[in-house]
C-alpha atoms as a PDB file:
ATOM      1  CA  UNK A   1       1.370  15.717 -31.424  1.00  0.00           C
ATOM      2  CA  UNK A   2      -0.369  17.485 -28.239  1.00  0.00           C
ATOM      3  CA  UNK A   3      -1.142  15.751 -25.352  1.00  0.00           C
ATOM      4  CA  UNK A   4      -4.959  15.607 -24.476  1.00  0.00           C
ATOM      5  CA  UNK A   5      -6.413  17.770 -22.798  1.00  0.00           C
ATOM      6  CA  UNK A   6      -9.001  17.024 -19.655  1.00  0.00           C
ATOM      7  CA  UNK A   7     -10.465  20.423 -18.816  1.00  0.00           C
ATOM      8  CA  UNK A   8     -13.853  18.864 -19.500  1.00  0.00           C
ATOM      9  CA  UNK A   9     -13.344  15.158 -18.187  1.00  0.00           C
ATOM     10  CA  UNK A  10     -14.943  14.661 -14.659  1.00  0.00           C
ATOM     11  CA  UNK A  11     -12.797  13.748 -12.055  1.00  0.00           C
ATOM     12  CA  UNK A  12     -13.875  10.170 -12.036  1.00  0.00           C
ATOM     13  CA  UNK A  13     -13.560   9.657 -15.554  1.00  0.00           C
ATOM     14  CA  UNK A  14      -9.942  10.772 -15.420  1.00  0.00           C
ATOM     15  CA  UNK A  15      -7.591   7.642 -16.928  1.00  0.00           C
ATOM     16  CA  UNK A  16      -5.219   6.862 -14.178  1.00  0.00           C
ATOM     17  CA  UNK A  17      -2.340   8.421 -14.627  1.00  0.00           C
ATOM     18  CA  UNK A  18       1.426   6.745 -13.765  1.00  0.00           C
ATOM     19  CA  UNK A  19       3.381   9.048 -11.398  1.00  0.00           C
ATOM     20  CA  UNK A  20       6.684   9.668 -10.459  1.00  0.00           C
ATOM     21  CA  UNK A  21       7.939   8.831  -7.064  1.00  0.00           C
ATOM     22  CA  UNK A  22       8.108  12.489  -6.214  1.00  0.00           C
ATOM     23  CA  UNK A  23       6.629  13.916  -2.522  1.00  0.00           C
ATOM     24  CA  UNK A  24       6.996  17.506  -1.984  1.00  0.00           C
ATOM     25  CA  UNK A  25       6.808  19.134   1.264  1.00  0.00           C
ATOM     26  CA  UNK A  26       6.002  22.798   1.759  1.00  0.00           C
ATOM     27  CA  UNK A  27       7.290  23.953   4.928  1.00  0.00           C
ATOM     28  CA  UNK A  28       4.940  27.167   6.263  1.00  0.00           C
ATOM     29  CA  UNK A  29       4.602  28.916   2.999  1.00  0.00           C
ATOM     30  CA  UNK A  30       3.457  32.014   3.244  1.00  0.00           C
ATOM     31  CA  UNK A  31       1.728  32.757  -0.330  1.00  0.00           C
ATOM     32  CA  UNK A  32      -0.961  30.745  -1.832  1.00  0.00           C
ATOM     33  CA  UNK A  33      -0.104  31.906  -5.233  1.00  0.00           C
ATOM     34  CA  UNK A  34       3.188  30.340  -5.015  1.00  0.00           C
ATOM     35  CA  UNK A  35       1.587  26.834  -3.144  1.00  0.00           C
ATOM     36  CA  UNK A  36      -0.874  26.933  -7.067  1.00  0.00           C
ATOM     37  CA  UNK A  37       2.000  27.390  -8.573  1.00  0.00           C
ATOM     38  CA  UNK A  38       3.713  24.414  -6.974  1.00  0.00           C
ATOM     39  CA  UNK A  39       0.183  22.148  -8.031  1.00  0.00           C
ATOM     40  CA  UNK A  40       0.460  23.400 -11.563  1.00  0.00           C
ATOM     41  CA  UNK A  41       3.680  22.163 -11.788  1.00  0.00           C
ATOM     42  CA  UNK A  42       3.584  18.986  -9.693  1.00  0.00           C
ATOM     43  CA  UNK A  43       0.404  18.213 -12.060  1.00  0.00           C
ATOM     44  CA  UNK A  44       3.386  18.851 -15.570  1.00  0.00           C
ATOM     45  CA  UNK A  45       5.320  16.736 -13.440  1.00  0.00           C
ATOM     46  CA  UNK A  46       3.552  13.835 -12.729  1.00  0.00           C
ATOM     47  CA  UNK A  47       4.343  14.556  -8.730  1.00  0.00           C
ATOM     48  CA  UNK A  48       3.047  11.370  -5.869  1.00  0.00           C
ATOM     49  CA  UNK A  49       1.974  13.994  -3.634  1.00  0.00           C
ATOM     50  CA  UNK A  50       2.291  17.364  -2.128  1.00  0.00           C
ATOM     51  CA  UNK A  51       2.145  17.645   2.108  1.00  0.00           C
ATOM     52  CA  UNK A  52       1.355  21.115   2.804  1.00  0.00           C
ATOM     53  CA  UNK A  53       2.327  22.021   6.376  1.00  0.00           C
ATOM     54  CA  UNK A  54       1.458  25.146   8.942  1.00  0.00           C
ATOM     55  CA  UNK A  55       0.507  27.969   7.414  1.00  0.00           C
ATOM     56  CA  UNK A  56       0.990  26.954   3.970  1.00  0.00           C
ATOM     57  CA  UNK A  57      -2.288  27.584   2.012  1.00  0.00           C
ATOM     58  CA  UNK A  58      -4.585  24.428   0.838  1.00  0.00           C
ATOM     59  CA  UNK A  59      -7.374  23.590  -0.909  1.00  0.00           C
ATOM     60  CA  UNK A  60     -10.091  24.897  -1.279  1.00  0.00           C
ATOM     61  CA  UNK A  61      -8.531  28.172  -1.455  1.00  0.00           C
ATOM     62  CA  UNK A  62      -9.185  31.098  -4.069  1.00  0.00           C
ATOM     63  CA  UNK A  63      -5.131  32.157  -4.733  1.00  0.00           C
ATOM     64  CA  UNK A  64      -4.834  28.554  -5.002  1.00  0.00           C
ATOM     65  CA  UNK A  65      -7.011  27.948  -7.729  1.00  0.00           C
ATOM     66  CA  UNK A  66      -5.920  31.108  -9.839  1.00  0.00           C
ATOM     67  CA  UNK A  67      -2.156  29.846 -10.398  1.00  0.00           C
ATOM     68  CA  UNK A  68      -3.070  26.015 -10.657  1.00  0.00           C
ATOM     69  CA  UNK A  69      -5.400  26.395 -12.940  1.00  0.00           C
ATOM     70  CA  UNK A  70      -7.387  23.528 -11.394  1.00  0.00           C
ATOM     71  CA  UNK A  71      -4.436  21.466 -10.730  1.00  0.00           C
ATOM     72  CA  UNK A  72      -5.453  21.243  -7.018  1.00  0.00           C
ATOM     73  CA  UNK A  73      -7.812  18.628  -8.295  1.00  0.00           C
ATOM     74  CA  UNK A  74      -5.146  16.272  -9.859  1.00  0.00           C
ATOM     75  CA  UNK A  75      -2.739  16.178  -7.526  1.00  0.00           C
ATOM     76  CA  UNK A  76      -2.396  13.836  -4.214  1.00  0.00           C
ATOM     77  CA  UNK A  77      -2.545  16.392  -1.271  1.00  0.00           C
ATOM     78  CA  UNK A  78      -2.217  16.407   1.973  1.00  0.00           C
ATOM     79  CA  UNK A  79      -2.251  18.772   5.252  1.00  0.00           C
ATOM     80  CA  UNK A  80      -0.042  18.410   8.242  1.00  0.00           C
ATOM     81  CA  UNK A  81      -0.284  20.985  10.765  1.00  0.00           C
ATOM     82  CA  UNK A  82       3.232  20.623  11.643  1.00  0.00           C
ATOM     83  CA  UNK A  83       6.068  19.887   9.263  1.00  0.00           C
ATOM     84  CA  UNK A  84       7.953  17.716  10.970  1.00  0.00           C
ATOM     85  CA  UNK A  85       5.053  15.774  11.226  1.00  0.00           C
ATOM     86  CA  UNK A  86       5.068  15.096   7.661  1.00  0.00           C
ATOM     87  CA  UNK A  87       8.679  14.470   7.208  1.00  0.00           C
ATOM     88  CA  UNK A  88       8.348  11.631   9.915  1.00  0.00           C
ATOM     89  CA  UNK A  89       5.276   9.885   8.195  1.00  0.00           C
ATOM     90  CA  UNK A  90       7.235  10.386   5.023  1.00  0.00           C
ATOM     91  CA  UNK A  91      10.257   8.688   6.433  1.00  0.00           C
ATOM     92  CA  UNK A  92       8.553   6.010   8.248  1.00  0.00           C
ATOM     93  CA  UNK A  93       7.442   4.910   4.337  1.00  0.00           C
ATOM     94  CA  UNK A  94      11.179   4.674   3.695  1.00  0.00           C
ATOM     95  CA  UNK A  95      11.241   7.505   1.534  1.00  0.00           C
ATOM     96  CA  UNK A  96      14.617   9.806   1.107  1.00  0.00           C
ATOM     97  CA  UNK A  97      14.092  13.669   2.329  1.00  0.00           C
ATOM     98  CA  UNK A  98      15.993  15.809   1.093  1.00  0.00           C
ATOM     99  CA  UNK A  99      15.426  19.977   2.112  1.00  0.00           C
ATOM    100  CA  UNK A 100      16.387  22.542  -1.211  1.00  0.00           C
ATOM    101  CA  UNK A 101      17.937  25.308   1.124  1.00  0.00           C
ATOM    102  CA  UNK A 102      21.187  27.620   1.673  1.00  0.00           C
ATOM    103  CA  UNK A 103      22.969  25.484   4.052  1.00  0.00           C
ATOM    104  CA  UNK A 104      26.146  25.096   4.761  1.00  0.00           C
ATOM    105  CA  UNK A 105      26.603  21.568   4.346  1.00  0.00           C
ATOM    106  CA  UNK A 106      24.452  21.615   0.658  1.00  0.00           C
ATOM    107  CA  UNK A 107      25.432  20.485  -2.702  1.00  0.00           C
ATOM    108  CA  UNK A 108      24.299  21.906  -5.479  1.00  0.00           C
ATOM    109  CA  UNK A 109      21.235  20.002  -6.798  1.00  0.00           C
ATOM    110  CA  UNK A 110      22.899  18.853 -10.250  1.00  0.00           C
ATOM    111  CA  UNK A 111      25.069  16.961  -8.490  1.00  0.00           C
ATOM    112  CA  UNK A 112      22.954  15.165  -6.306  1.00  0.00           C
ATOM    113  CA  UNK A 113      22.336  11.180  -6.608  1.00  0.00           C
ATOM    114  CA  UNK A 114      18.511  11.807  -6.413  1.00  0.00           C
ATOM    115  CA  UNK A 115      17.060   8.083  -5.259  1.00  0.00           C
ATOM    116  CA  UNK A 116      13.756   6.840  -5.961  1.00  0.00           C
ATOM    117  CA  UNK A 117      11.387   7.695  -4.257  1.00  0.00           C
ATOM    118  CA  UNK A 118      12.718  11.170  -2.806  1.00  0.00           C
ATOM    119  CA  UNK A 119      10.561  13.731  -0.756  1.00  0.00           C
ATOM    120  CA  UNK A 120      12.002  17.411  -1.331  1.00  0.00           C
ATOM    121  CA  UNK A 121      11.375  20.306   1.286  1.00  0.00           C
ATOM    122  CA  UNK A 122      10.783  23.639   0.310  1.00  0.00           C
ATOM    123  CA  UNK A 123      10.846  26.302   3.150  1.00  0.00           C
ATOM    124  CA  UNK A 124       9.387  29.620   3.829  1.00  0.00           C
ATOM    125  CA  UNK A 125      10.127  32.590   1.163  1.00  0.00           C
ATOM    126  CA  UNK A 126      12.012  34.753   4.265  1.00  0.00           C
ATOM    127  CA  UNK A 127      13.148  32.054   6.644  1.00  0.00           C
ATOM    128  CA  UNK A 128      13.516  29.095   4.893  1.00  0.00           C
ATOM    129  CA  UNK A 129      13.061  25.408   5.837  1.00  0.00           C
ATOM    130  CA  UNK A 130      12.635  25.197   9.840  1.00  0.00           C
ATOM    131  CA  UNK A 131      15.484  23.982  11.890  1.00  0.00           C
ATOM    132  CA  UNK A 132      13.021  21.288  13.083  1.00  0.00           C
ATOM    133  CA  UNK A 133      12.319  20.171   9.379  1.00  0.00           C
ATOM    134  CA  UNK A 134      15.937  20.213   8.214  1.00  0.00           C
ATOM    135  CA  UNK A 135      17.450  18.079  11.149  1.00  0.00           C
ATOM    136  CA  UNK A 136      15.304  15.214  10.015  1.00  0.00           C
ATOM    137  CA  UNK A 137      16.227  15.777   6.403  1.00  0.00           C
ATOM    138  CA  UNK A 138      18.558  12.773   4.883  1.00  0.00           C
ATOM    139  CA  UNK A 139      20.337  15.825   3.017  1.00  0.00           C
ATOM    140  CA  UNK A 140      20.392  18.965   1.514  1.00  0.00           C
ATOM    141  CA  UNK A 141      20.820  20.734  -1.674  1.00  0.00           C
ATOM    142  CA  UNK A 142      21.507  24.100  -3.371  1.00  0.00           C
ATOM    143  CA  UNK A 143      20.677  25.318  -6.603  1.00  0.00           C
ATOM    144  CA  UNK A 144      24.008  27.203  -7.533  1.00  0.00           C
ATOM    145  CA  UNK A 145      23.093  31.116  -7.426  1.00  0.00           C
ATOM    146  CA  UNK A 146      25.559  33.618  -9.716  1.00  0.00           C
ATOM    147  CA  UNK A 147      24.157  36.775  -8.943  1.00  0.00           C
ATOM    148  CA  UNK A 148      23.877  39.279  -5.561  1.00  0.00           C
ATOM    149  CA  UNK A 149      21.383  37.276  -3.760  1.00  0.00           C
ATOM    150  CA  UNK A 150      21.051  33.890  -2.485  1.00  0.00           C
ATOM    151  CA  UNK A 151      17.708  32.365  -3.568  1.00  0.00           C
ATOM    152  CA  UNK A 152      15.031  32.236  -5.969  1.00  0.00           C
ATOM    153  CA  UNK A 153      11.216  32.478  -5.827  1.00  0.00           C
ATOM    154  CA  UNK A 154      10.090  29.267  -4.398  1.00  0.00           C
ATOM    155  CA  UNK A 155       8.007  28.342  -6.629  1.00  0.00           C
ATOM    156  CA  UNK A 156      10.770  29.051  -9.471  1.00  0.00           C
ATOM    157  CA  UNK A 157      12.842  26.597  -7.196  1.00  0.00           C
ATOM    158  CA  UNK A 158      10.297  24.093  -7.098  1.00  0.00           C
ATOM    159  CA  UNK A 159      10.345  23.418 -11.100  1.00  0.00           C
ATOM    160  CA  UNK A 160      14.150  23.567 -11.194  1.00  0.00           C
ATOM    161  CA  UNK A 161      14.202  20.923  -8.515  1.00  0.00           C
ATOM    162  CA  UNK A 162      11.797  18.545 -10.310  1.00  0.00           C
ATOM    163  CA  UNK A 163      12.803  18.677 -13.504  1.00  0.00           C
ATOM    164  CA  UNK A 164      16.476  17.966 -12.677  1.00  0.00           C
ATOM    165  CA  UNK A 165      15.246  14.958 -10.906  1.00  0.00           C
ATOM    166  CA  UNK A 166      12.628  14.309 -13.729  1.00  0.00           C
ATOM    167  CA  UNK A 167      15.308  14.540 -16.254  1.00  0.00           C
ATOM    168  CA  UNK A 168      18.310  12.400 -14.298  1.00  0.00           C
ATOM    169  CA  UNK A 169      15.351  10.075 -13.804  1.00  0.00           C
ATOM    170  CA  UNK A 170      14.973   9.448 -17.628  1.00  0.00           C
ATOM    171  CA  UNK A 171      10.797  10.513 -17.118  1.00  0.00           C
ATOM    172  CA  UNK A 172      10.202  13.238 -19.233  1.00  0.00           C
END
C-alpha cells in the first residue's frame, strides 16, 4: 500500500511525524538545486534538521523549491552564516559530526559505526568541506569511488550517506 500523500494538507494540520536523529550540515554550497535536492531527500528520510551555512542557498529561494518539490516546508532548517558555527552548536548538544570527504584519514562510509544521533557534513562541489569545518569533525568518511575521479555530485552523496545510516539504523 502507498503512503499518503500531503500535497494538500496545510502545514498545521500535518500529523507529527517521528524523525530520525539525523542533522545535516551543508558547508558553502554553491548550487541551490543541489541544497532542494538535499530537502527532498532529507524529507524521504525522515532527517532532524538541515544547517545550511555561508553561501549555501535557503529558503525562500526559487532553485530551491524546483528540486524539493516543497520539501523546504517539512524539514527543520536552519542558517548559520559560518559553518563552524553550526558544527559547534551541534556539538555542544552532544551530537557526533562526522564530514563525508576525500581525506586522508577517511573510512569508507559502509564501514562506519554510525551513532545516534550523528550530524554529517557535506562540503562545497569544488573545494570540499573547509579546513575549519573538518578539524572540529569527530571523523570522517569516504564513499569508496571505482572509477577516474574522486567524488560524486553532492547531492548524489547526500542520499548514499543517509540511507546507509538509515538502513544500519534498522529505520527504513
Amino acid at each position: 500500500m502507498l503512503e499518503p500523500h500531503y500535497a494538500n494538507v496545510p502545514l498545521d494540520q500535518l500529523p507529527c511525524l517521528p524523525r530520525n536523529p539525523v542533522h545535516v550540515v551543508l558547508d558553502n554550497l554553491r548550487s541551490a538545486y543541489n541544497v532542494g535536492s538535499i530537502f527532498r531527500t532529507s524529507d524521504a528520510g525522515a532527517v532532524e534538521r538541515i544547517h545550511l551555512c555561508g553561501m549555501s542557498a535557503h529558503p525562500p529561494h526559487k532553485k530551491i523549491s524546483k528540486t524539493s518539490l516543497g520539501a523546504q516546508d517539512y524539514v527543520p532548517w536552519t542558517y548559520y552564516e559560518r559553518s563552524s558555527s553550526a558544527v559547534d552548536a551541534i556539538k555542544a548538544q552532544g551530537v557526533c559530526v562526522v564530514a563525508v570527504e576525500v581525506v586522508e584519514h577517511a573510512v569508507p562510509h559502509v564501514h562506519f559505526d554510525w551513532p545516534r544521533p550523528v550530524a554529517i557534513v557535506f562540503g562545497n562541489e569544488v573545494n570540499g568541506v573547509g579546513e575549519a569545518v573538518l578539524k572540529r569533525c569527530d571523523a570522517a568518511v569516504r564513499i569508496p569511488m571505482k572509477g577516474f575521479k574522486n567524488s560524486i555530485n553532492v547531492a548524489t552523496a547526500f542520499g548514499v550517506v543517509l540511507y546507509d545510516i538509515l538502513r544500519r539504523w534498522e529505520a527504513i
